[in-house]
Protein backbone atom coordinates (compact mmCIF):
# COMPACT_ATOMS: atom_id res chain seq x y z
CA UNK A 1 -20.47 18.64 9.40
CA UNK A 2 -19.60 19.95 13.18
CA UNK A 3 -16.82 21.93 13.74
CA UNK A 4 -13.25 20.22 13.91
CA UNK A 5 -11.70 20.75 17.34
CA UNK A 6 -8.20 18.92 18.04
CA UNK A 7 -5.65 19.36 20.95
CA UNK A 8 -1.73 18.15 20.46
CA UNK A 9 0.44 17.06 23.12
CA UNK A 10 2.79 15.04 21.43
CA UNK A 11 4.54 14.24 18.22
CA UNK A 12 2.21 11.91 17.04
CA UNK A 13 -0.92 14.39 17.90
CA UNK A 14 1.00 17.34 16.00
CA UNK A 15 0.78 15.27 13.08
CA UNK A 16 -2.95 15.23 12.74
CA UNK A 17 -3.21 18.19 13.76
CA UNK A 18 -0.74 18.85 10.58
CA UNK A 19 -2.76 17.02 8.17
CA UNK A 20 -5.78 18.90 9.38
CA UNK A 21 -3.87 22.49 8.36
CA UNK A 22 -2.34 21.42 5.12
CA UNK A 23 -2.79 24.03 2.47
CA UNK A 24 -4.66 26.34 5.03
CA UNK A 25 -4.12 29.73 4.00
CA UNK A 26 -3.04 33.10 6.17
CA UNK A 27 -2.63 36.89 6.00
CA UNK A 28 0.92 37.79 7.54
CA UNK A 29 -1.44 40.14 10.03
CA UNK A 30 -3.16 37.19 11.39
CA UNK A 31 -0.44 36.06 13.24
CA UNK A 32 0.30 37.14 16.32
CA UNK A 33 3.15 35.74 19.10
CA UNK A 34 1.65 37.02 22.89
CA UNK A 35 4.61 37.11 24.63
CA UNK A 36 3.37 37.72 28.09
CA UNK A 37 1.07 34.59 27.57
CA UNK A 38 3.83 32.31 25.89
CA UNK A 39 1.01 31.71 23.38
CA UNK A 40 1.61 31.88 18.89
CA UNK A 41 -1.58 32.18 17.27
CA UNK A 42 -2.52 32.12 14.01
CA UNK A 43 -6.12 32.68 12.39
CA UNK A 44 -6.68 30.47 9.26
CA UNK A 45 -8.68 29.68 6.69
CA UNK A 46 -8.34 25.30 6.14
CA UNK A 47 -9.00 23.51 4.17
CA UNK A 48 -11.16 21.05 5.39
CA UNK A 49 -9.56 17.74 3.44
CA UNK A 50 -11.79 15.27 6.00
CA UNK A 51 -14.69 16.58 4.12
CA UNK A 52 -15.43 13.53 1.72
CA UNK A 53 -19.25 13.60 1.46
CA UNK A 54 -19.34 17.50 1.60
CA UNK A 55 -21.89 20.45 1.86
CA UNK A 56 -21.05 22.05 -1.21
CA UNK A 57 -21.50 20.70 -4.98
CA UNK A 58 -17.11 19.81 -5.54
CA UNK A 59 -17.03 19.06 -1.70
CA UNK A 60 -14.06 21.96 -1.29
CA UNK A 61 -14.60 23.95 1.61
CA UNK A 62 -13.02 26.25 3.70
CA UNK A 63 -13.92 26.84 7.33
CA UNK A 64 -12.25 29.85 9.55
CA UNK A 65 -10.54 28.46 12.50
CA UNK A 66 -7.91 29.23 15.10
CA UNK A 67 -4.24 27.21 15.29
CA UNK A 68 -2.40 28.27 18.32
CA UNK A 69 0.76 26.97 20.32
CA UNK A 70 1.27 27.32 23.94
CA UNK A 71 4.74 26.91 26.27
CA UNK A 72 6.31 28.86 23.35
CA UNK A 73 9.82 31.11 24.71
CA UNK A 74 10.76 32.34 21.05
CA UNK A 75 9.69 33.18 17.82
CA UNK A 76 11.41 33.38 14.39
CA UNK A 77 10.69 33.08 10.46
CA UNK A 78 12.43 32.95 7.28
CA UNK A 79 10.82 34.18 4.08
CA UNK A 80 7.88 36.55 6.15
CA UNK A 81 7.97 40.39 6.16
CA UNK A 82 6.10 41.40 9.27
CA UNK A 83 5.77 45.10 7.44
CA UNK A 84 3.41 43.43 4.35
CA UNK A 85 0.78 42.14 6.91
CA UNK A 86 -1.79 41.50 3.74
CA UNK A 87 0.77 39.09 2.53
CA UNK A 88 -0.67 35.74 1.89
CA UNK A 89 0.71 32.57 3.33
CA UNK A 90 -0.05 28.55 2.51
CA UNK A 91 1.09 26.47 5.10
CA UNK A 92 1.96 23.12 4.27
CA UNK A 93 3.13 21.38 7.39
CA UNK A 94 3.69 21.50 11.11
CA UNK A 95 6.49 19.53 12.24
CA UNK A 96 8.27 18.75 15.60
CA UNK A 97 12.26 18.90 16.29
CA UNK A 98 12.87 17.70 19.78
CA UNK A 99 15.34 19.57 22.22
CA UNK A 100 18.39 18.55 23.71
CA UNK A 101 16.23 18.33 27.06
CA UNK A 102 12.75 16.89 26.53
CA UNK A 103 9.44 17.34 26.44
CA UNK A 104 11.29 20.85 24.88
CA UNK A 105 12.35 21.57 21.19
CA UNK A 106 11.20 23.48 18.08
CA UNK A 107 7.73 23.65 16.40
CA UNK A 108 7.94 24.68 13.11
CA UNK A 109 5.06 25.84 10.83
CA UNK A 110 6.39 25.45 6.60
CA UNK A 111 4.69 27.44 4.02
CA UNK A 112 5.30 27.57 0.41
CA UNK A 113 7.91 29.78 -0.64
CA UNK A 114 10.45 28.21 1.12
CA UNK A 115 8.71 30.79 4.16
CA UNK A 116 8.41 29.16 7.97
CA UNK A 117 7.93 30.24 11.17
CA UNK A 118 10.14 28.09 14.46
CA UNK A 119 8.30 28.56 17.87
CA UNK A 120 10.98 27.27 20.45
CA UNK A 121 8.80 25.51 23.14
CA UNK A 122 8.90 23.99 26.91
CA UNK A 123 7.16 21.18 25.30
CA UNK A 124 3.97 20.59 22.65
CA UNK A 125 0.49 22.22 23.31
CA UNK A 126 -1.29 22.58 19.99
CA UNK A 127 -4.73 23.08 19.92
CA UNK A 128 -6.90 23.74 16.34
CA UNK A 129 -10.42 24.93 16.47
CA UNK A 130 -12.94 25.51 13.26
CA UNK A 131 -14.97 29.08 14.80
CA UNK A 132 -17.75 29.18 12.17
CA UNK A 133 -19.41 28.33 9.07
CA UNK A 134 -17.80 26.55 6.03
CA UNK A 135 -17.88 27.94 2.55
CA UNK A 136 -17.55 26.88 -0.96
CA UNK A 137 -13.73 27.20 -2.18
CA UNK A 138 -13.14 27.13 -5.94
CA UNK A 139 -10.87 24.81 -6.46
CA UNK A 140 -9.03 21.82 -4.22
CA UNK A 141 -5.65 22.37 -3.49
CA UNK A 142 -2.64 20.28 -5.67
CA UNK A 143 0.68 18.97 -4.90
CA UNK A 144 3.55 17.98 -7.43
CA UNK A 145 5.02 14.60 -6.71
């Protein structure tokens, strides 16, 4: 399978990118917010859910990519300790909360845990990119109804 690249510039485009990073998982420490550059990134290990013929034996694979957000002015989370960088983090959605003055408004990034990060941006930029190799996962993630 080639490596999943995807750019978001609007609602509709955040939500596949969304689907795309469900049930990716994180170390706090591979976050980062680059001020200077108005850029959030965050290094992640997906799950790669639009794998239905698959590589491996179950078909559940993880691949190592890169999620990042640019336009963003401000950064805050709930439920993250920035001092426990090896903490691990599923993310379960990305979502979109427009502004009182358009194209601007909040991106927010929900992990399990009741944990999420808000990025307050000019407007959507989202861009997702697998960087290597896929590997074998266990198990494939689950959801309660």
């Amino acid at each position: 399978m080639s490596q999943l690249k995807l750019v978001a510039f609007d609602e509709q485009d955040l939500s596949v990118v969304s689907a795309h990073v469900q049930d990716a998982v994180m170390k706090v420490g591979d976050l980062s917010w680059r001020a200077a550059e108005r850029r959030f990134v965050a290094a992640i290990n997906r799950f790669v859910w639009e794998n239905r013929s698959g590589l491996f034996r179950h078909n559940n694979e993880r691949r190592r990519s890169a999620l990042h957000f640019e336009a963003v002015r401000a950064v805050s989370s709930t439920g993250i300790s920035r001092d426990e960088p090896e903490e691990v983090l599923s993310l379960l959605a990305v979502r979109f909360e427009p502004g009182a003055q358009a194209p601007a408004g909040t991106v927010e990034l929900i992990f399990s845990g009741n944990a999420a990060i808000r990025l307050d941006v000019d407007y959507i930029e989202a861009r997702l990119a697998d960087l290597g190799a896929a590997w074998e996962t266990a198990s494939r993630p689950t959801h309660k109804d």
